[in-house]
PDB file of N, CA and C in Angstrom:
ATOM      1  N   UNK A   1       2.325 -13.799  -3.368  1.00  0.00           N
ATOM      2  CA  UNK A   1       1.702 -12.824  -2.493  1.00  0.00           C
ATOM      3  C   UNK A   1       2.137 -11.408  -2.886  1.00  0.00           C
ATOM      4  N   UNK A   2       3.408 -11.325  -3.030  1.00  0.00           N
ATOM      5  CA  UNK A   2       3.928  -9.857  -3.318  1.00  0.00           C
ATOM      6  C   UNK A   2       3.351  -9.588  -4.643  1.00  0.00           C
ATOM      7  N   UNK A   3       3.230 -10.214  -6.058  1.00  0.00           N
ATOM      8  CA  UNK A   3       2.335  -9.983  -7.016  1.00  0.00           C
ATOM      9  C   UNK A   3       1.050  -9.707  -7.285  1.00  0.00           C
ATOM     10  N   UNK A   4       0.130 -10.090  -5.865  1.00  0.00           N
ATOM     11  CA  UNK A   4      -1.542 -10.059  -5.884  1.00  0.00           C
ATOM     12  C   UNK A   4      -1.271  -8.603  -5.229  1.00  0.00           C
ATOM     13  N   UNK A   5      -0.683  -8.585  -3.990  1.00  0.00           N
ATOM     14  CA  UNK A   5      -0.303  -7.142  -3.397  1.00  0.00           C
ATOM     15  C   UNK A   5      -0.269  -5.800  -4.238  1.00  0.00           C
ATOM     16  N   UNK A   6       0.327  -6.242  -5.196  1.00  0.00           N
ATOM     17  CA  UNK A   6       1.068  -5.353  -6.038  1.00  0.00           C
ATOM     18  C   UNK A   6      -0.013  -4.803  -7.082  1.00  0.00           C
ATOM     19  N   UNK A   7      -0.665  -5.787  -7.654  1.00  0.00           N
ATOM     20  CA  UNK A   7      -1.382  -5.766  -8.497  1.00  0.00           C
ATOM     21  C   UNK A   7      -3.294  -5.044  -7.958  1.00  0.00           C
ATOM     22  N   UNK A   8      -3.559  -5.060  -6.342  1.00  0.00           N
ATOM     23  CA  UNK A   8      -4.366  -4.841  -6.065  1.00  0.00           C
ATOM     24  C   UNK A   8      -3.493  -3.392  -5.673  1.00  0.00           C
ATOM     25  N   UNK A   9      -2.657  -2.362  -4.833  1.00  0.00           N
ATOM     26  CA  UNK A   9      -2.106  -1.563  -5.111  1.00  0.00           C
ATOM     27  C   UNK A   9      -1.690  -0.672  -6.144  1.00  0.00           C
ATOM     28  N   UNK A  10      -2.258  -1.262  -7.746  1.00  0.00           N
ATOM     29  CA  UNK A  10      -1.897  -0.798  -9.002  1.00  0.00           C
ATOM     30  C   UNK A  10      -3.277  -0.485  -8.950  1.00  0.00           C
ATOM     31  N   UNK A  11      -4.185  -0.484  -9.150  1.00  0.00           N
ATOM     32  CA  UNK A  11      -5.835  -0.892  -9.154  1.00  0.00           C
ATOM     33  C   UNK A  11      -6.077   0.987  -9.381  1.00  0.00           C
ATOM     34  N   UNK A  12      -5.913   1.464  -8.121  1.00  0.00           N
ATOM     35  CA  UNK A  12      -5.956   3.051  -8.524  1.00  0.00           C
ATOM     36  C   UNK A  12      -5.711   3.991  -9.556  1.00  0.00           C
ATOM     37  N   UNK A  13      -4.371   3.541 -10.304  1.00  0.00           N
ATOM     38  CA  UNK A  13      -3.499   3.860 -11.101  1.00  0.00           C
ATOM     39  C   UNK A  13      -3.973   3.681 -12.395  1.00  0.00           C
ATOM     40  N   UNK A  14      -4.811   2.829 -12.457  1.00  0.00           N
ATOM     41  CA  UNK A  14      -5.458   1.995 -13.604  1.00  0.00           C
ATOM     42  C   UNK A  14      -6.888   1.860 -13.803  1.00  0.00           C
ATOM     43  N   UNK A  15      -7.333   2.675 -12.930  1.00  0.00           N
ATOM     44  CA  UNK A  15      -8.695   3.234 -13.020  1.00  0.00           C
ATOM     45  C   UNK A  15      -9.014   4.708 -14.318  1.00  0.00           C
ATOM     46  N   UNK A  16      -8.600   4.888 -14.765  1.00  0.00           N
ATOM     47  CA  UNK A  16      -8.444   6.248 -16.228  1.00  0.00           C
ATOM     48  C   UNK A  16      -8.250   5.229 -17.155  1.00  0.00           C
ATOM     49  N   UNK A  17      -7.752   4.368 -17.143  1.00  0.00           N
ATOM     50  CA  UNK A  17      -7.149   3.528 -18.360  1.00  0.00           C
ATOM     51  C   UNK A  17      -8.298   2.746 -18.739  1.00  0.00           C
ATOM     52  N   UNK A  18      -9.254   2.890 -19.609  1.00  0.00           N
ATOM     53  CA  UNK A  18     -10.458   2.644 -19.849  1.00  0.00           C
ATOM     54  C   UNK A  18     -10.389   1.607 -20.858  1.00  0.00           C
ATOM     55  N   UNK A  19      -8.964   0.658 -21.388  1.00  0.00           N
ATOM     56  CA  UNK A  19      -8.756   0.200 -22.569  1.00  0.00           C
ATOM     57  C   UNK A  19      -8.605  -1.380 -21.441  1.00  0.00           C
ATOM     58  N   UNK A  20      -7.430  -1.409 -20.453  1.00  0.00           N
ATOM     59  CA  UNK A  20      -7.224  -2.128 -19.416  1.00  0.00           C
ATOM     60  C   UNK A  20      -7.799  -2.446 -18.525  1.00  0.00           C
ATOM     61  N   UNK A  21      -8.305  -1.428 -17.787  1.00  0.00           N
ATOM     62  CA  UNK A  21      -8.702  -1.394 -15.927  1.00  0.00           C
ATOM     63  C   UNK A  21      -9.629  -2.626 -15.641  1.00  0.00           C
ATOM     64  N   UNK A  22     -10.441  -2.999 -17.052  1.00  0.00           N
ATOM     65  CA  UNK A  22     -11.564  -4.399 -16.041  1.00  0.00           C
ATOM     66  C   UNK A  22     -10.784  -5.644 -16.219  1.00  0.00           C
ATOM     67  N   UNK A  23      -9.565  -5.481 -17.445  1.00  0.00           N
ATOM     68  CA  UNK A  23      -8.749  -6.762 -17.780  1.00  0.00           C
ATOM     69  C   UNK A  23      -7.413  -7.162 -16.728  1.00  0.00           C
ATOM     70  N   UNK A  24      -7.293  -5.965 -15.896  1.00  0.00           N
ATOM     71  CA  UNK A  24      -6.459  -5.837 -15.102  1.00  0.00           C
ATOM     72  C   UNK A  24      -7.092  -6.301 -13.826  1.00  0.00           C
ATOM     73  N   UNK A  25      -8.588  -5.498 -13.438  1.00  0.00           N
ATOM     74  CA  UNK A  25      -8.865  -6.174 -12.107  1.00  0.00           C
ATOM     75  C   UNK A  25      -9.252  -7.722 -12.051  1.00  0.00           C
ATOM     76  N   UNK A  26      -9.907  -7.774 -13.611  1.00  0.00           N
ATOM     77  CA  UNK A  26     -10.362  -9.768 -13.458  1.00  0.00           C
ATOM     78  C   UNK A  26      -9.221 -10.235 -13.384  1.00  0.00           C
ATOM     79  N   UNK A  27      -7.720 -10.054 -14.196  1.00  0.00           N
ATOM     80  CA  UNK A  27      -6.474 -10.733 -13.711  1.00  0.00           C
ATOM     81  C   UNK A  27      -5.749 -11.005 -11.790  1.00  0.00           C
ATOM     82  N   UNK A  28      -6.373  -9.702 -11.445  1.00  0.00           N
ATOM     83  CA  UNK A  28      -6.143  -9.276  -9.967  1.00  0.00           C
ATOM     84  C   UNK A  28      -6.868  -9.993  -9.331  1.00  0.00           C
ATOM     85  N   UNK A  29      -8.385 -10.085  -9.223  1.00  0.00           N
ATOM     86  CA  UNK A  29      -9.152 -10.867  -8.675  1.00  0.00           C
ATOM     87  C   UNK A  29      -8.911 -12.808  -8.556  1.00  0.00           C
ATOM     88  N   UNK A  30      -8.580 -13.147  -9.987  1.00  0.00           N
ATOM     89  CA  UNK A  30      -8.351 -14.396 -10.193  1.00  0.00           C
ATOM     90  C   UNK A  30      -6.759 -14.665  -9.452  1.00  0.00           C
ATOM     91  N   UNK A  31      -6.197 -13.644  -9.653  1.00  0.00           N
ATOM     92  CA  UNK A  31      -5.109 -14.062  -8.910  1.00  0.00           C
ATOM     93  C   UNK A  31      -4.613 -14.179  -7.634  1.00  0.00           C
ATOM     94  N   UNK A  32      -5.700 -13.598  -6.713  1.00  0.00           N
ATOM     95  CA  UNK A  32      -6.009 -13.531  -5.504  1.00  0.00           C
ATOM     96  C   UNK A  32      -6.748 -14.708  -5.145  1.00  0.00           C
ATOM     97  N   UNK A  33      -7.447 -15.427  -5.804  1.00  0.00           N
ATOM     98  CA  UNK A  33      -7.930 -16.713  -5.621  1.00  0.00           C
ATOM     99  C   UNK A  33      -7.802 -17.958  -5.885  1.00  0.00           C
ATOM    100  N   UNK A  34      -6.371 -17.652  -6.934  1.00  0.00           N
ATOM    101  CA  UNK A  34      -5.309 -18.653  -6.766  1.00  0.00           C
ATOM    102  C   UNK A  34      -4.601 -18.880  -5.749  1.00  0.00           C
ATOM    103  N   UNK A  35      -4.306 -17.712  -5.436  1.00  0.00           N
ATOM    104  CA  UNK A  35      -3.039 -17.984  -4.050  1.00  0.00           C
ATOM    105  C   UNK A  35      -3.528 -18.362  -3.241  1.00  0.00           C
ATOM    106  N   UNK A  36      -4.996 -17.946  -2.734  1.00  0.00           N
ATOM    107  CA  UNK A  36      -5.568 -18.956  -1.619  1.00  0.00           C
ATOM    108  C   UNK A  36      -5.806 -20.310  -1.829  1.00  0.00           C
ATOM    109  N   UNK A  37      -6.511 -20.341  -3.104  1.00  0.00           N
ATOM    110  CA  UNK A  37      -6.181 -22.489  -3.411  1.00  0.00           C
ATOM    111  C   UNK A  37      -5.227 -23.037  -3.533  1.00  0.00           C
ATOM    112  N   UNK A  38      -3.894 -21.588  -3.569  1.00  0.00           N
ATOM    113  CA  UNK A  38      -2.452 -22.520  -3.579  1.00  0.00           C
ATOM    114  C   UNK A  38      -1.913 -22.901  -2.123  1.00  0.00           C
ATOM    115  N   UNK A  39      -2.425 -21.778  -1.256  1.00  0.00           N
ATOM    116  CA  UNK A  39      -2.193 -22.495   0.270  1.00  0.00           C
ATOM    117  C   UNK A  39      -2.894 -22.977   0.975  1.00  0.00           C
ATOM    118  N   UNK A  40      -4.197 -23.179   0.096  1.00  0.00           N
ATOM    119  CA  UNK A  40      -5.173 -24.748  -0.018  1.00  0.00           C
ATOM    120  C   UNK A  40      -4.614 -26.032   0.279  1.00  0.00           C
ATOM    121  N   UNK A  41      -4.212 -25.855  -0.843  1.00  0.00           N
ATOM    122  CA  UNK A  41      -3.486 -26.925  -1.623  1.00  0.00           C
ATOM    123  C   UNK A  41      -2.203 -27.441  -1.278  1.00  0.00           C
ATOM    124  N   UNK A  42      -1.177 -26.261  -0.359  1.00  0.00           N
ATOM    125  CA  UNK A  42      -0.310 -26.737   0.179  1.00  0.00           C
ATOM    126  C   UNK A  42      -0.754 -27.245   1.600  1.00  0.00           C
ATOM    127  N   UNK A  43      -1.015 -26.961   2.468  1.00  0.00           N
ATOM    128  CA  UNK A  43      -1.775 -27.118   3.543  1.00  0.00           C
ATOM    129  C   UNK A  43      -2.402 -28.735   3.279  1.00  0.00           C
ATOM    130  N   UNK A  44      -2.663 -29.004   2.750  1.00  0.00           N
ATOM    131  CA  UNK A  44      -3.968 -30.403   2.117  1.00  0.00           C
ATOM    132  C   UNK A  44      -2.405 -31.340   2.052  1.00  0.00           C
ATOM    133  N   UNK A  45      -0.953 -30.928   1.542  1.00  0.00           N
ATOM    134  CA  UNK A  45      -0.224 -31.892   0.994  1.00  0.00           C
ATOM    135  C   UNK A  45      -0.339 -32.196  -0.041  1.00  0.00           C
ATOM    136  N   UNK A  46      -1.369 -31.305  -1.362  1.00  0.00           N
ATOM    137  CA  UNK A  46      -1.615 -31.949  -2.616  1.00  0.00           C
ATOM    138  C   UNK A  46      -0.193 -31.409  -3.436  1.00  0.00           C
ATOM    139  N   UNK A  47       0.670 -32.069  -3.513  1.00  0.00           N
ATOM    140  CA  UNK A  47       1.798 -30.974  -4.103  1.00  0.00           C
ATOM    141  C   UNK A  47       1.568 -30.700  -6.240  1.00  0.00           C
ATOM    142  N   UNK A  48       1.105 -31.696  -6.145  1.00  0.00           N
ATOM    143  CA  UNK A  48       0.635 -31.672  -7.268  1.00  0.00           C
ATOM    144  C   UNK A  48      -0.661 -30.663  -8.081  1.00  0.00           C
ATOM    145  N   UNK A  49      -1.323 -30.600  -7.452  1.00  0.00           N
ATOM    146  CA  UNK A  49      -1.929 -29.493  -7.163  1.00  0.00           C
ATOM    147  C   UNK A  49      -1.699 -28.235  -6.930  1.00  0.00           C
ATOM    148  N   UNK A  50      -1.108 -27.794  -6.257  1.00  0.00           N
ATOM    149  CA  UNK A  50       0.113 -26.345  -5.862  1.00  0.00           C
ATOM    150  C   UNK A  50       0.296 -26.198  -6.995  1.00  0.00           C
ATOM    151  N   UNK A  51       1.484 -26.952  -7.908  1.00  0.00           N
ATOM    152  CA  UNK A  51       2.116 -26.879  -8.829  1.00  0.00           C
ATOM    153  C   UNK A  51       1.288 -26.181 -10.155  1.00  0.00           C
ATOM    154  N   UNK A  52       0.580 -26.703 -10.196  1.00  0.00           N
ATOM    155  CA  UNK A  52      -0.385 -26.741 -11.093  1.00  0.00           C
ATOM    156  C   UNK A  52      -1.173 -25.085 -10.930  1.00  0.00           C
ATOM    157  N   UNK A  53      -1.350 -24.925  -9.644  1.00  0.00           N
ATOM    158  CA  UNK A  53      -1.764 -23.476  -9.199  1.00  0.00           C
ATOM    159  C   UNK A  53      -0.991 -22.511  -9.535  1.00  0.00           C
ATOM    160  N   UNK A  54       0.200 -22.640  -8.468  1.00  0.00           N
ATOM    161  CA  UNK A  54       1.443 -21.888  -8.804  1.00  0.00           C
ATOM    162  C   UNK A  54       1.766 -21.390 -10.387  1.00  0.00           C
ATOM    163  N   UNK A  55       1.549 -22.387 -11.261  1.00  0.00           N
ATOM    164  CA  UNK A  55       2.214 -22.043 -12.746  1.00  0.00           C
ATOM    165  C   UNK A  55       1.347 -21.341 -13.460  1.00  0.00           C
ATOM    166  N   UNK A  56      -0.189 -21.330 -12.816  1.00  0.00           N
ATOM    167  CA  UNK A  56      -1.158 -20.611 -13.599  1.00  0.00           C
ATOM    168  C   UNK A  56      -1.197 -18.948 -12.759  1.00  0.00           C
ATOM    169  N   UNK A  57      -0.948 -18.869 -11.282  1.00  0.00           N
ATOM    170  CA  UNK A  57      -0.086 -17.774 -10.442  1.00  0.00           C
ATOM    171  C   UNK A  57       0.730 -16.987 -11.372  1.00  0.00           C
ATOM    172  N   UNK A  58       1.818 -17.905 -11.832  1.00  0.00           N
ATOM    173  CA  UNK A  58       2.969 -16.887 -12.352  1.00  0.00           C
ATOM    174  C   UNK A  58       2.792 -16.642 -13.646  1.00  0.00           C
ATOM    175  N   UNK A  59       1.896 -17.484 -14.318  1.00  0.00           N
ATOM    176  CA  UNK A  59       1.529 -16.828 -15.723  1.00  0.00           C
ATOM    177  C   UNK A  59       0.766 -15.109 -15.333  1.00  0.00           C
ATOM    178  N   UNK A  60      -0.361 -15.316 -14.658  1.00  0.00           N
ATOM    179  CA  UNK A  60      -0.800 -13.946 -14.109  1.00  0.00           C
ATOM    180  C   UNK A  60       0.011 -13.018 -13.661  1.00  0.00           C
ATOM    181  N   UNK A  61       1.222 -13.510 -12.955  1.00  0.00           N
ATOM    182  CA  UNK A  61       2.150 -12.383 -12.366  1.00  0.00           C
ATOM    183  C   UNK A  61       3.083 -11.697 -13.477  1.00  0.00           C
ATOM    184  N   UNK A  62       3.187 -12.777 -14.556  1.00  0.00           N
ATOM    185  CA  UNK A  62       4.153 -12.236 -15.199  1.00  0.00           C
ATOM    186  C   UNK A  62       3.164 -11.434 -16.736  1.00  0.00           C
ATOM    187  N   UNK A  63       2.604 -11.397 -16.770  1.00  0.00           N
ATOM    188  CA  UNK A  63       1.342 -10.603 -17.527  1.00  0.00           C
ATOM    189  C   UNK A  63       1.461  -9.394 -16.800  1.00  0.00           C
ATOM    190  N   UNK A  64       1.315  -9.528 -15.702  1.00  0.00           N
ATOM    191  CA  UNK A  64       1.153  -7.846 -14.841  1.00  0.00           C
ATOM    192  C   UNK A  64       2.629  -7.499 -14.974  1.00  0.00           C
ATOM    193  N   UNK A  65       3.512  -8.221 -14.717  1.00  0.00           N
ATOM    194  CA  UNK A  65       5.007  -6.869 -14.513  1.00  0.00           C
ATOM    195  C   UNK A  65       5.022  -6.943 -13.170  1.00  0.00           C
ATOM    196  N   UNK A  66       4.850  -7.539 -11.587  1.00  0.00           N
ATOM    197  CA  UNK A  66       4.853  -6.987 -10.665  1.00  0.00           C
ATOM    198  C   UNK A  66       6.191  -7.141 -10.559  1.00  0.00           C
ATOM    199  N   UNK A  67       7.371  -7.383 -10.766  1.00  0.00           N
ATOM    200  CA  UNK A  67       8.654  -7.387 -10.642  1.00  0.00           C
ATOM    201  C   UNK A  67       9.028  -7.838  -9.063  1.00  0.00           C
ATOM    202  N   UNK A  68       8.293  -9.033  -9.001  1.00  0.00           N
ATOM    203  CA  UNK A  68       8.926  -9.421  -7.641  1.00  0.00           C
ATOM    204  C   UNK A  68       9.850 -10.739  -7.985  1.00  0.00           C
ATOM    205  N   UNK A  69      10.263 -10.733  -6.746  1.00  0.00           N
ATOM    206  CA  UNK A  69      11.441 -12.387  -7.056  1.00  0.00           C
ATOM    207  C   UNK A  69      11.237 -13.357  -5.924  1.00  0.00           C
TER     208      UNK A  69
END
């Protein structure tokens, strides 16, 4: 959550950057619609599933830099 936050909060910042800004918001967007199928998915009990969400989550988070823990 603090990484989609972060990353939709960067969005402004990264609007001039004409090399990034649409590779940044499709990362932002997709990653915002992970986290909801990840508390899909937790919610459902699929833990296996989560997992699977989650790791494709933190690949995105850690591409951006949001420096959360």
């Amino acid at each position: 959550s603090c990484c989609v936050d972060k990353m939709f909060a960067e969005l402004p910042n990264r609007m001039c950057d004409t090399c990034n800004y649409q590779e940044f918001l499709d990362n932002a967007l997709v990653a915002e619609g992970l986290l909801k199928a990840l508390r899909a998915a937790g919610s459902c009990g699929d833990s296996t599933k989560a997992d699977a969400i989650l790791a494709s989550l933190q690949k995105i988070c850690n591409w951006a830099d949001c420096n959360c823990s």
